[in-house]
PDB file of N, CA and C in Angstrom:
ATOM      1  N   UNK A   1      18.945 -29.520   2.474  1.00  0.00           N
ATOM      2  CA  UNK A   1      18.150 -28.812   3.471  1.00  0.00           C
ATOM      3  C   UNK A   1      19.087 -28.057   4.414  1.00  0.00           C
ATOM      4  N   UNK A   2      18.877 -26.631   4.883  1.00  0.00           N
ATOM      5  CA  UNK A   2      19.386 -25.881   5.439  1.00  0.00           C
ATOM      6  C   UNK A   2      19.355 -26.156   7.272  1.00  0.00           C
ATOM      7  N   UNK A   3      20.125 -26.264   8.409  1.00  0.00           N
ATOM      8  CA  UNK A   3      20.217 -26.414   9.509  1.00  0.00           C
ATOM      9  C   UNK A   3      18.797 -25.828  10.012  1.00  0.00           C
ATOM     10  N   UNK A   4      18.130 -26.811  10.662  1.00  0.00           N
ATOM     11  CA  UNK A   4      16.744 -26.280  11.236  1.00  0.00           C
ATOM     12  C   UNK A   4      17.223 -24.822  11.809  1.00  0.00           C
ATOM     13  N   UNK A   5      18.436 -24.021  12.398  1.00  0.00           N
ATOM     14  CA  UNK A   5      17.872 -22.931  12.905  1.00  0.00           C
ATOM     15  C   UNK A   5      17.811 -22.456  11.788  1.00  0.00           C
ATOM     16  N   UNK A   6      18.820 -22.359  10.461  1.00  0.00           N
ATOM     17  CA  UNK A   6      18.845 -21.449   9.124  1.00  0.00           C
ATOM     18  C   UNK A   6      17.238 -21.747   8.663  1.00  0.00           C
ATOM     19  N   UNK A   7      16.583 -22.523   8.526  1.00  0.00           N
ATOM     20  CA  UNK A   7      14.906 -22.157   8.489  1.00  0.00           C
ATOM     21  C   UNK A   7      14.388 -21.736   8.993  1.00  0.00           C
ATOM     22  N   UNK A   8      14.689 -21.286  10.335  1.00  0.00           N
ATOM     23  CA  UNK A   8      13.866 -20.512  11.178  1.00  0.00           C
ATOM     24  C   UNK A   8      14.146 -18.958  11.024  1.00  0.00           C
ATOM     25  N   UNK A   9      15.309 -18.829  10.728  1.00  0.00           N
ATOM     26  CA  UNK A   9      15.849 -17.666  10.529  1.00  0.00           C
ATOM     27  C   UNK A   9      15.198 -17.276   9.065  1.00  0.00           C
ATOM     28  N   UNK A  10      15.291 -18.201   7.897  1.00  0.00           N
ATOM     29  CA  UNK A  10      14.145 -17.849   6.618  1.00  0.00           C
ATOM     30  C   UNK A  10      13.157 -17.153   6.684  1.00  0.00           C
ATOM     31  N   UNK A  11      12.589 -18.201   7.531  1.00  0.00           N
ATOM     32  CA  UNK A  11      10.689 -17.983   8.006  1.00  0.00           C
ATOM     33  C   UNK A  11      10.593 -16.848   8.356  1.00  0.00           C
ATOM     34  N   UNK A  12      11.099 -16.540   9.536  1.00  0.00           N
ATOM     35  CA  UNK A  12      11.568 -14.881  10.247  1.00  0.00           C
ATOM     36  C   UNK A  12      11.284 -14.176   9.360  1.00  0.00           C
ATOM     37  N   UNK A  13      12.698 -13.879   8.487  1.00  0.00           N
ATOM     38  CA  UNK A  13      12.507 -13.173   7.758  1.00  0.00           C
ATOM     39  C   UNK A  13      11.881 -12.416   6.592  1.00  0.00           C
ATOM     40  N   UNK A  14      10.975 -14.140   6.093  1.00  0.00           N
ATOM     41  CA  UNK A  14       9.982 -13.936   4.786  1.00  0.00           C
ATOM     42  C   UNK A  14       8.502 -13.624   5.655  1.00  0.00           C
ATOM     43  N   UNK A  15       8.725 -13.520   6.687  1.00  0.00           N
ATOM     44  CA  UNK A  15       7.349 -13.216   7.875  1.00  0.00           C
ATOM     45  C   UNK A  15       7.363 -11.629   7.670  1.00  0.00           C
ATOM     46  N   UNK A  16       8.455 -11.304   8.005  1.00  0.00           N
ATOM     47  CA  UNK A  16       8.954  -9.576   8.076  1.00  0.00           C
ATOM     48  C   UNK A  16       8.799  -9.177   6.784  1.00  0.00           C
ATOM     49  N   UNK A  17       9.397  -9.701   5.522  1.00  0.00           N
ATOM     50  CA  UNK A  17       8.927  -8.905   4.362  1.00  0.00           C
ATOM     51  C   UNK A  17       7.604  -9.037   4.253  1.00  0.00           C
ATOM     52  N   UNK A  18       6.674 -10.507   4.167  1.00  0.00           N
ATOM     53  CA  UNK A  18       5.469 -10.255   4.206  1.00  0.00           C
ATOM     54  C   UNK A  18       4.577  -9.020   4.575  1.00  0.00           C
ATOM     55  N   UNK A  19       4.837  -8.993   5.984  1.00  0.00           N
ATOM     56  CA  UNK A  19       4.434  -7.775   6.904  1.00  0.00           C
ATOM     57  C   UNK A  19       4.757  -6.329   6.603  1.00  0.00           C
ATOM     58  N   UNK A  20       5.902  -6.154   5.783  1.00  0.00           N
ATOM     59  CA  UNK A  20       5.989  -4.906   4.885  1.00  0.00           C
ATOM     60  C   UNK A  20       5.318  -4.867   3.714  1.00  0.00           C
ATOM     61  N   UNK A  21       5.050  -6.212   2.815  1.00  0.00           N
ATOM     62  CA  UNK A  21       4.456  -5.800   1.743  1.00  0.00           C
ATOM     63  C   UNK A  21       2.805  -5.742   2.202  1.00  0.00           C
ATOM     64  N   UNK A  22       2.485  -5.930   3.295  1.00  0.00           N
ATOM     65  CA  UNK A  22       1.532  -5.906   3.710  1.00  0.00           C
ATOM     66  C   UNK A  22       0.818  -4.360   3.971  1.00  0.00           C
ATOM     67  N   UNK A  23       1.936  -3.784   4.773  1.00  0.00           N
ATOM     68  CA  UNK A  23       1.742  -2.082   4.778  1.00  0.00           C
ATOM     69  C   UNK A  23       1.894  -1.396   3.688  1.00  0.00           C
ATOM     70  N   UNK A  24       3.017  -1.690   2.662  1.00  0.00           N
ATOM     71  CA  UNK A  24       2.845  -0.804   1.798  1.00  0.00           C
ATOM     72  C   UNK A  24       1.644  -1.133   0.788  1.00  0.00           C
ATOM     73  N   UNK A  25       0.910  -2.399   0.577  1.00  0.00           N
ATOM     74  CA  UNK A  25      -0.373  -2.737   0.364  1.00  0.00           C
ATOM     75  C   UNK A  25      -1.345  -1.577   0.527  1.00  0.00           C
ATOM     76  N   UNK A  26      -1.347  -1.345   1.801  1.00  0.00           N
ATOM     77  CA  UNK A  26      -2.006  -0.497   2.702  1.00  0.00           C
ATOM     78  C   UNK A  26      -1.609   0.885   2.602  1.00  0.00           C
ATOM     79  N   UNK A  27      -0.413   0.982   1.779  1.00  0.00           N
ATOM     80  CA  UNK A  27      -0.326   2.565   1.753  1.00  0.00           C
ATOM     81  C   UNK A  27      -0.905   3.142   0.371  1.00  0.00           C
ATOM     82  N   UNK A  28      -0.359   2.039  -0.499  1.00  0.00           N
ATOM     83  CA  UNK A  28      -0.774   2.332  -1.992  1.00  0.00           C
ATOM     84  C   UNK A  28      -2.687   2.489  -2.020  1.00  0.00           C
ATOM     85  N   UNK A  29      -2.832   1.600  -1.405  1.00  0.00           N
ATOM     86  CA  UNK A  29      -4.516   1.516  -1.685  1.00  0.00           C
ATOM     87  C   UNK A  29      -5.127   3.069  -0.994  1.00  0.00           C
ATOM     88  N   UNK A  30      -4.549   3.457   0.311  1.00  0.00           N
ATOM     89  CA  UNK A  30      -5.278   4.571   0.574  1.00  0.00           C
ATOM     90  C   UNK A  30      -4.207   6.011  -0.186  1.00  0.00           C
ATOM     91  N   UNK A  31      -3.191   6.021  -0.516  1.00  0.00           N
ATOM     92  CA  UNK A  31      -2.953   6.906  -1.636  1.00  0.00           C
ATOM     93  C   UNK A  31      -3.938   7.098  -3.231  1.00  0.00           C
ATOM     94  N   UNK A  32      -4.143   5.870  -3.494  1.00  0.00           N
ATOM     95  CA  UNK A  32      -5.148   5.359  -4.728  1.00  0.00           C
ATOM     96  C   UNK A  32      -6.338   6.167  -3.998  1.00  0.00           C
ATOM     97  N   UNK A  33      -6.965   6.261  -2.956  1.00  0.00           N
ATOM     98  CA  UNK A  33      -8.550   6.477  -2.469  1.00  0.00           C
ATOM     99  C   UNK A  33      -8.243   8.046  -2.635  1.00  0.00           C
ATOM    100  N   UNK A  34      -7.308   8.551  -2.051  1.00  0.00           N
ATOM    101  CA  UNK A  34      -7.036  10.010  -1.871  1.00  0.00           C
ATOM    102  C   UNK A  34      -6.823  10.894  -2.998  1.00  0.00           C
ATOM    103  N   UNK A  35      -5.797  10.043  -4.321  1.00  0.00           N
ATOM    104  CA  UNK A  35      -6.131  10.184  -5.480  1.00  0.00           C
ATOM    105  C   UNK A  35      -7.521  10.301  -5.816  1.00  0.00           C
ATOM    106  N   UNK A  36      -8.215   9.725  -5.469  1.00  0.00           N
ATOM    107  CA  UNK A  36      -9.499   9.512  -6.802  1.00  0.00           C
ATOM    108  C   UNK A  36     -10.416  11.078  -5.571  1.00  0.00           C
ATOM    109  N   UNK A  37     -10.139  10.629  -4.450  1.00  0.00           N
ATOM    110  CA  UNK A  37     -10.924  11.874  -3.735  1.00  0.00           C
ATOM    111  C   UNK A  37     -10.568  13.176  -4.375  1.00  0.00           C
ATOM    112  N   UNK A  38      -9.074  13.488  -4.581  1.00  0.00           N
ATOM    113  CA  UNK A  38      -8.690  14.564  -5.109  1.00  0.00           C
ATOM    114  C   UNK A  38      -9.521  15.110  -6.477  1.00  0.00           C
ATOM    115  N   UNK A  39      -9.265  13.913  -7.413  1.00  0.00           N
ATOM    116  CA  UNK A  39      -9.630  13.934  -8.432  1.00  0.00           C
ATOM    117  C   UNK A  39     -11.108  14.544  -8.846  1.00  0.00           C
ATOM    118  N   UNK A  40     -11.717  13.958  -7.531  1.00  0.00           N
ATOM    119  CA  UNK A  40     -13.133  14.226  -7.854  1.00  0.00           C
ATOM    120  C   UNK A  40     -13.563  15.487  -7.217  1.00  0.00           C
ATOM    121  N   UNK A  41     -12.299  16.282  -6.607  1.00  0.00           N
ATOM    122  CA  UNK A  41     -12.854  17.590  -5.903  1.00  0.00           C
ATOM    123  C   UNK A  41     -12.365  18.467  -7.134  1.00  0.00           C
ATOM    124  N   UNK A  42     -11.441  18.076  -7.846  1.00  0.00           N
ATOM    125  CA  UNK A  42     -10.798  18.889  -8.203  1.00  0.00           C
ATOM    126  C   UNK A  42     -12.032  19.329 -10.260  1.00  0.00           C
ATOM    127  N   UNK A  43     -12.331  18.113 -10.716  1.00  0.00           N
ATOM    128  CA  UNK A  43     -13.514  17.778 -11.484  1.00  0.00           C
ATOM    129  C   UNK A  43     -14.821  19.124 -11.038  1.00  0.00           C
ATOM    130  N   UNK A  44     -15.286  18.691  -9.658  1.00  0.00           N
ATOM    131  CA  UNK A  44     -16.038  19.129  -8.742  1.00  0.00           C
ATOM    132  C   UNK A  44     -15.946  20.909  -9.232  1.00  0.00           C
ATOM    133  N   UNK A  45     -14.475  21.238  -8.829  1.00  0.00           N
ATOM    134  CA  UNK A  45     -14.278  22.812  -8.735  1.00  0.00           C
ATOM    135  C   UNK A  45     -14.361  23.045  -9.901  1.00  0.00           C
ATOM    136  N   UNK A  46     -13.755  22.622 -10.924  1.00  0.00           N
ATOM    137  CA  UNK A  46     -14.033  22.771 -12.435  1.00  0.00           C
ATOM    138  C   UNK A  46     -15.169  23.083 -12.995  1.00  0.00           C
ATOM    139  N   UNK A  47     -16.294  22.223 -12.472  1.00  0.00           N
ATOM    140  CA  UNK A  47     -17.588  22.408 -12.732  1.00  0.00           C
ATOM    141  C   UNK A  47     -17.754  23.649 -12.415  1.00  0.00           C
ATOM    142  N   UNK A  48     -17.886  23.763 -11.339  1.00  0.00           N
ATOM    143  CA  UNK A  48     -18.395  25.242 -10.620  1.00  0.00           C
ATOM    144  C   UNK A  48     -18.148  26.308 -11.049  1.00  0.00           C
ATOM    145  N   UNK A  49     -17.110  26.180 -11.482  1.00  0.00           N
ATOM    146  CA  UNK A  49     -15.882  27.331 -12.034  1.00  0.00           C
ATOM    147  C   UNK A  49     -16.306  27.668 -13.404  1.00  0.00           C
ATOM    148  N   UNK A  50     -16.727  26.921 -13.978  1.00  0.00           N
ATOM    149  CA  UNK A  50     -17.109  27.008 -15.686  1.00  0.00           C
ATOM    150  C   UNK A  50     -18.905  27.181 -15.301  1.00  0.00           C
ATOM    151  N   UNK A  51     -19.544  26.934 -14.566  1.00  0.00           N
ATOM    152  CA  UNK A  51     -20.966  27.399 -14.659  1.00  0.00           C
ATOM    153  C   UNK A  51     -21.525  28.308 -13.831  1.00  0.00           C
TER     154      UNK A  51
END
């Protein structure tokens, strides 16, 4: 077992990556939404464009 502060210093730190994989969570999912928005304007203009 590591010196109680070297666990605290762990924790810290697996707190902080958490909290990043947390945002980039959050970035991918609304890139994914903006994708599919795109997607569906772009479908959208296609239509229009051909009728």
């Amino acid at each position: 077992m590591p010196p109680l502060a070297e666990q605290r210093r762990i924790v810290a730190k697996v707190s902080e990556l958490l909290a990043l994989c947390d945002q980039l969570k959050a970035k991918i999912a609304a890139g994914r939404a903006k994708q599919a928005q795109l997607a569906e304007a772009l479908v959208k203009q296609a239509v229009a464009a051909a009728g």
